[in-house]
C-alpha atoms as a PDB file:
ATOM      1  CA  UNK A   1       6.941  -8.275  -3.832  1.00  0.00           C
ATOM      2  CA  UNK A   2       7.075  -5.634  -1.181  1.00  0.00           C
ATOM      3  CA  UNK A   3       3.618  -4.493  -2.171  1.00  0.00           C
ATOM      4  CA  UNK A   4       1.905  -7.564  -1.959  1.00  0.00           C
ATOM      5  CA  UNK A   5      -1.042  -7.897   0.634  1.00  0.00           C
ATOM      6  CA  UNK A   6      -3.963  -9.918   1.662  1.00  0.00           C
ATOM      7  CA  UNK A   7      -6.043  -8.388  -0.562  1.00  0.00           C
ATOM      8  CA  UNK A   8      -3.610  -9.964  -3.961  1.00  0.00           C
ATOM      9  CA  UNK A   9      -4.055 -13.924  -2.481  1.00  0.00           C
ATOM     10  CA  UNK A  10      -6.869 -14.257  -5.308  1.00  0.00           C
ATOM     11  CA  UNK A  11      -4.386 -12.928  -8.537  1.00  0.00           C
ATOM     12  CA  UNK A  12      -2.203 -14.635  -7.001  1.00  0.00           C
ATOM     13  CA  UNK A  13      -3.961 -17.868  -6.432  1.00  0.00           C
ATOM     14  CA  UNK A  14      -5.340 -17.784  -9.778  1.00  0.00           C
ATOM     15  CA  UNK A  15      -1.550 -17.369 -11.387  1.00  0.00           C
ATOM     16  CA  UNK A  16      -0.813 -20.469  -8.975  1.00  0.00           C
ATOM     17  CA  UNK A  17      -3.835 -22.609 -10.127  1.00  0.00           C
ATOM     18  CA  UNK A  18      -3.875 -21.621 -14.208  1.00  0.00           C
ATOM     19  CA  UNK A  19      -0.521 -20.492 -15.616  1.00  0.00           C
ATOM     20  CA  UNK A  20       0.367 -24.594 -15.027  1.00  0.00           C
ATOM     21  CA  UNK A  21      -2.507 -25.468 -16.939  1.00  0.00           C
ATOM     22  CA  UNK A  22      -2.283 -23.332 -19.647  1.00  0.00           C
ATOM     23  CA  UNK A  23       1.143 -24.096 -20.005  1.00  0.00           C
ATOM     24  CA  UNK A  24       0.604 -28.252 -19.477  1.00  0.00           C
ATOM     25  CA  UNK A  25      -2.005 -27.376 -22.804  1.00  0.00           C
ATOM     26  CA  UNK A  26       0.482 -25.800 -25.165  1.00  0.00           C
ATOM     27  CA  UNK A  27       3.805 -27.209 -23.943  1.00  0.00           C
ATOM     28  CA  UNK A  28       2.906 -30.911 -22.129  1.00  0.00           C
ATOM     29  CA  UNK A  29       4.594 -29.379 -18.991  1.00  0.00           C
ATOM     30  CA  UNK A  30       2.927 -31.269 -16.377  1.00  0.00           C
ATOM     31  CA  UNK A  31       2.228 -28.520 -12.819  1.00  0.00           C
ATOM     32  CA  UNK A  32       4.443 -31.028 -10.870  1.00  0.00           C
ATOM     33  CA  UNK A  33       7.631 -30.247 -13.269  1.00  0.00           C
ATOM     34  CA  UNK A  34       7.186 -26.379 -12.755  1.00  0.00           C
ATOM     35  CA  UNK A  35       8.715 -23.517 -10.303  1.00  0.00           C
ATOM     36  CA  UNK A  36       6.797 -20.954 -10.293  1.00  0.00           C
ATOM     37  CA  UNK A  37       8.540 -17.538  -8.735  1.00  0.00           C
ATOM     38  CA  UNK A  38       9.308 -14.204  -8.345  1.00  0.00           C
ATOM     39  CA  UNK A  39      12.310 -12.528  -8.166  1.00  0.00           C
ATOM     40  CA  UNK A  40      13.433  -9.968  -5.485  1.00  0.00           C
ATOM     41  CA  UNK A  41      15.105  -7.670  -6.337  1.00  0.00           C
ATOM     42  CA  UNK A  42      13.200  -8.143  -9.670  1.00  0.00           C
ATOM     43  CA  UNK A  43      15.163  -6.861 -12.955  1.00  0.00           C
ATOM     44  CA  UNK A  44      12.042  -5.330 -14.387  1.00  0.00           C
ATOM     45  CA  UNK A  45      10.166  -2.804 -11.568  1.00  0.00           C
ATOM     46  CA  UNK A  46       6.248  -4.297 -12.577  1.00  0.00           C
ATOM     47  CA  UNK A  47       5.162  -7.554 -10.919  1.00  0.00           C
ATOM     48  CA  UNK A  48       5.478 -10.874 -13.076  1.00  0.00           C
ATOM     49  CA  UNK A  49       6.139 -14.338 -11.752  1.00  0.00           C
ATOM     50  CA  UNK A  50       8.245 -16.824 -13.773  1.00  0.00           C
ATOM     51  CA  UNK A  51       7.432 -20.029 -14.530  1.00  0.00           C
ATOM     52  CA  UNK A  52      10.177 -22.975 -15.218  1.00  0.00           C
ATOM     53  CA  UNK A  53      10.756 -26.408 -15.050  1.00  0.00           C
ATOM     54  CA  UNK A  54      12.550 -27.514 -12.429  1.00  0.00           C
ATOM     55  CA  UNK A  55      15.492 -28.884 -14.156  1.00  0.00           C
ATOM     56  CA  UNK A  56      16.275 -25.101 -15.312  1.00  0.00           C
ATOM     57  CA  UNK A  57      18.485 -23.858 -12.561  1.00  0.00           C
ATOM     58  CA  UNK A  58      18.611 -19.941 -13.934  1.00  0.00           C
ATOM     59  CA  UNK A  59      17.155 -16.678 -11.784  1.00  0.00           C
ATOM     60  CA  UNK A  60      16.090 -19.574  -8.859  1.00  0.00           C
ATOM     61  CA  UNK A  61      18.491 -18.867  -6.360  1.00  0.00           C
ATOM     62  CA  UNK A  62      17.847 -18.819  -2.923  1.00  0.00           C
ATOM     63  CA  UNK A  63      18.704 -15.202  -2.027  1.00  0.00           C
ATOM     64  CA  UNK A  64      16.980 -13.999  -5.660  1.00  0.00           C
ATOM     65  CA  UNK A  65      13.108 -16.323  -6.030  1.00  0.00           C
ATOM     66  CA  UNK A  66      10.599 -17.130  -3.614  1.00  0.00           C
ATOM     67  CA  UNK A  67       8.282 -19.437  -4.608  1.00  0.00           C
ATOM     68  CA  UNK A  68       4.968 -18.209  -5.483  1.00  0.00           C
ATOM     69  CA  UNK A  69       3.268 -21.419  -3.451  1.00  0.00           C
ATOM     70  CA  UNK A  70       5.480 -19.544  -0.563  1.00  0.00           C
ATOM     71  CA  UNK A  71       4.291 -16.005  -1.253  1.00  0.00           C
ATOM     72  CA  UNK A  72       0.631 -16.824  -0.756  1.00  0.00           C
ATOM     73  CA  UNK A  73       1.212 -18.722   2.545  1.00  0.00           C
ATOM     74  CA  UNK A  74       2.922 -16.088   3.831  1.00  0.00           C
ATOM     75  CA  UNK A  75       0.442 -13.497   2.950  1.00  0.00           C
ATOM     76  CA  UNK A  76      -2.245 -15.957   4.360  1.00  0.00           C
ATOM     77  CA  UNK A  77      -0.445 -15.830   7.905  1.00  0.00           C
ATOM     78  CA  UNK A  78       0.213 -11.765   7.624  1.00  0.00           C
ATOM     79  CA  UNK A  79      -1.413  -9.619   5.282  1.00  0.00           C
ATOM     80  CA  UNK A  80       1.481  -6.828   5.820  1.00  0.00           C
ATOM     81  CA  UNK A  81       4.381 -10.055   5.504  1.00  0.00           C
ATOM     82  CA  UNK A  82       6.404  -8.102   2.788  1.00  0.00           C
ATOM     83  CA  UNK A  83       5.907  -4.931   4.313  1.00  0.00           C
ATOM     84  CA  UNK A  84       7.807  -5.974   7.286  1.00  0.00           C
ATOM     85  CA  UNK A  85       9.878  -8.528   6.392  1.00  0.00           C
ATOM     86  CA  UNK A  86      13.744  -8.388   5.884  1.00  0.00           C
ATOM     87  CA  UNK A  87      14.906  -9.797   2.311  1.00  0.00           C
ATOM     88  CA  UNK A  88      18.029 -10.655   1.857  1.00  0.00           C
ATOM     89  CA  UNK A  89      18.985 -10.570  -1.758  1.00  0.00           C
ATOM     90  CA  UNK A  90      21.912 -10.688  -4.009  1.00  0.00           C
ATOM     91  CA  UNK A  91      23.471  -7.710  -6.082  1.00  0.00           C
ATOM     92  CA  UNK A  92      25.437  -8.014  -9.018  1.00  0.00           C
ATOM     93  CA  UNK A  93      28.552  -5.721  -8.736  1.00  0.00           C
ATOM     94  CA  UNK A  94      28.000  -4.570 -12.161  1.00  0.00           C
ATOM     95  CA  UNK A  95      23.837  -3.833 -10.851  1.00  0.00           C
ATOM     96  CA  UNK A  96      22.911  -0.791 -10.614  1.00  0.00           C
ATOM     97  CA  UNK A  97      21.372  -0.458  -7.408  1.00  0.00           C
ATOM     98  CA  UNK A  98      24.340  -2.063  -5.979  1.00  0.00           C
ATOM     99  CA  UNK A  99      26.322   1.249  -7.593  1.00  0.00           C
ATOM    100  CA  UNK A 100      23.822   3.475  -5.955  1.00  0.00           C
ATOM    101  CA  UNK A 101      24.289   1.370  -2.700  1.00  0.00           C
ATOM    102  CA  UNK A 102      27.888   1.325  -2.872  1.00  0.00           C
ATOM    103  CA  UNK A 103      28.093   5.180  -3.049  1.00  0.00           C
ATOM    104  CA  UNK A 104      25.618   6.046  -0.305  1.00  0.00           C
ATOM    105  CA  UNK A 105      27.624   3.821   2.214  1.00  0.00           C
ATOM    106  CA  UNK A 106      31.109   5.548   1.139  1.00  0.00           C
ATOM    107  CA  UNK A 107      28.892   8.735   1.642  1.00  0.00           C
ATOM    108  CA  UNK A 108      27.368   7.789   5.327  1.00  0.00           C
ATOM    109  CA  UNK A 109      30.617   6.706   6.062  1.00  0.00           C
ATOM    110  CA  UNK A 110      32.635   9.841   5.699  1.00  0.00           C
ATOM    111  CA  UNK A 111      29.531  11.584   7.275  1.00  0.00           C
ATOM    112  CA  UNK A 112      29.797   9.206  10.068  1.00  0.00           C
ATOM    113  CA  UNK A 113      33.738  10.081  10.211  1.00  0.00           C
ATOM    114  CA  UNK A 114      33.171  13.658  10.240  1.00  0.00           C
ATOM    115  CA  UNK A 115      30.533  13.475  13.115  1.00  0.00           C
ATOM    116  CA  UNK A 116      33.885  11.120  15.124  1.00  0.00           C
ATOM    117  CA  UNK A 117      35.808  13.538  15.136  1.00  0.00           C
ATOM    118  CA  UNK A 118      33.954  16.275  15.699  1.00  0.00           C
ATOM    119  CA  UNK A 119      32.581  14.621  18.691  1.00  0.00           C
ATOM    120  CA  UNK A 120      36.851  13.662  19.430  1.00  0.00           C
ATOM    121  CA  UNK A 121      36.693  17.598  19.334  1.00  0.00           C
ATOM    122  CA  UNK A 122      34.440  18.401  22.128  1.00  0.00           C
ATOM    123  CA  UNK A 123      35.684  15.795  24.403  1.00  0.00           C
ATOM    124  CA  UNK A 124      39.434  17.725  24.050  1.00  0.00           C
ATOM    125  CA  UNK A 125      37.770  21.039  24.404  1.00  0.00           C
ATOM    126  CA  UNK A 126      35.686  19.909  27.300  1.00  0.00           C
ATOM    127  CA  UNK A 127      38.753  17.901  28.940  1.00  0.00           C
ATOM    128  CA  UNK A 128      40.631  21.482  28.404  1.00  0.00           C
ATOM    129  CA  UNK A 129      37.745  23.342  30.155  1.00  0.00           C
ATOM    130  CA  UNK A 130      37.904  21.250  33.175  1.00  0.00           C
ATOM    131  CA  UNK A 131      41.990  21.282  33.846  1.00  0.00           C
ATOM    132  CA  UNK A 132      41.979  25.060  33.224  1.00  0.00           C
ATOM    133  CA  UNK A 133      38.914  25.968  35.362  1.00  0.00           C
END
């Protein structure tokens, strides 16, 4: 998703306009009883959009699909829209990003700590300086 430009609209338009009618051929599906998706943070890193009828509630979550009717608009207003964009998303705790997440924040935090008191440091040795000079 975060590699999507201006420069995808036709794929994308063309996923839009004939995954519904292949699958209204094979299946009876009718394009009005479909989502069609993608999923940020995707489980599998290659792009693929998912395509469900509405009454299946699985993988649609707010903070997990945006709609692909959604995506092209947005690349239609701003050909860099994923580029810049913040997207919120939603991490298992058993995910493995959110492990790798999880342990860089405990890291930057003691980092962080570290650089406090350090800093607490230099303020003492500086307040010292100045009441013995």
């Amino acid at each position: 998703l975060r590699d999507l430009r201006a420069d995808h609209l036709p794929t994308l338009r063309d996923m839009l306009e004939v995954g519904p009618k292949v699958i209204q051929s094979i299946y009876g599906i009718a394009k009005d009883q479909l989502r069609v998706f993608v999923h940020y943070q995707p489980q599998f890193y290659h792009f693929h959009v998912h395509f469900t009828r509405l009454e299946n509630d699985v993988g649609c979550q707010v903070e997990k699909a945006h709609l692909l009717a959604d995506i092209i608009q947005n690349l239609e207003l701003d050909s860099e829209y994923y580029a810049k964009r913040t997207l919120v998303y939603k991490l298992s705790l058993k995910d493995k990003l959110y492990k790798i997440m999880s342990v860089a924040c405990v890291k930057d935090d003691e980092k962080k700590e570290e650089a406090e008191k350090e800093e607490a440091k230099d303020v003492v040795e500086d307040a010292k300086t100045e009441t013995s000079g």
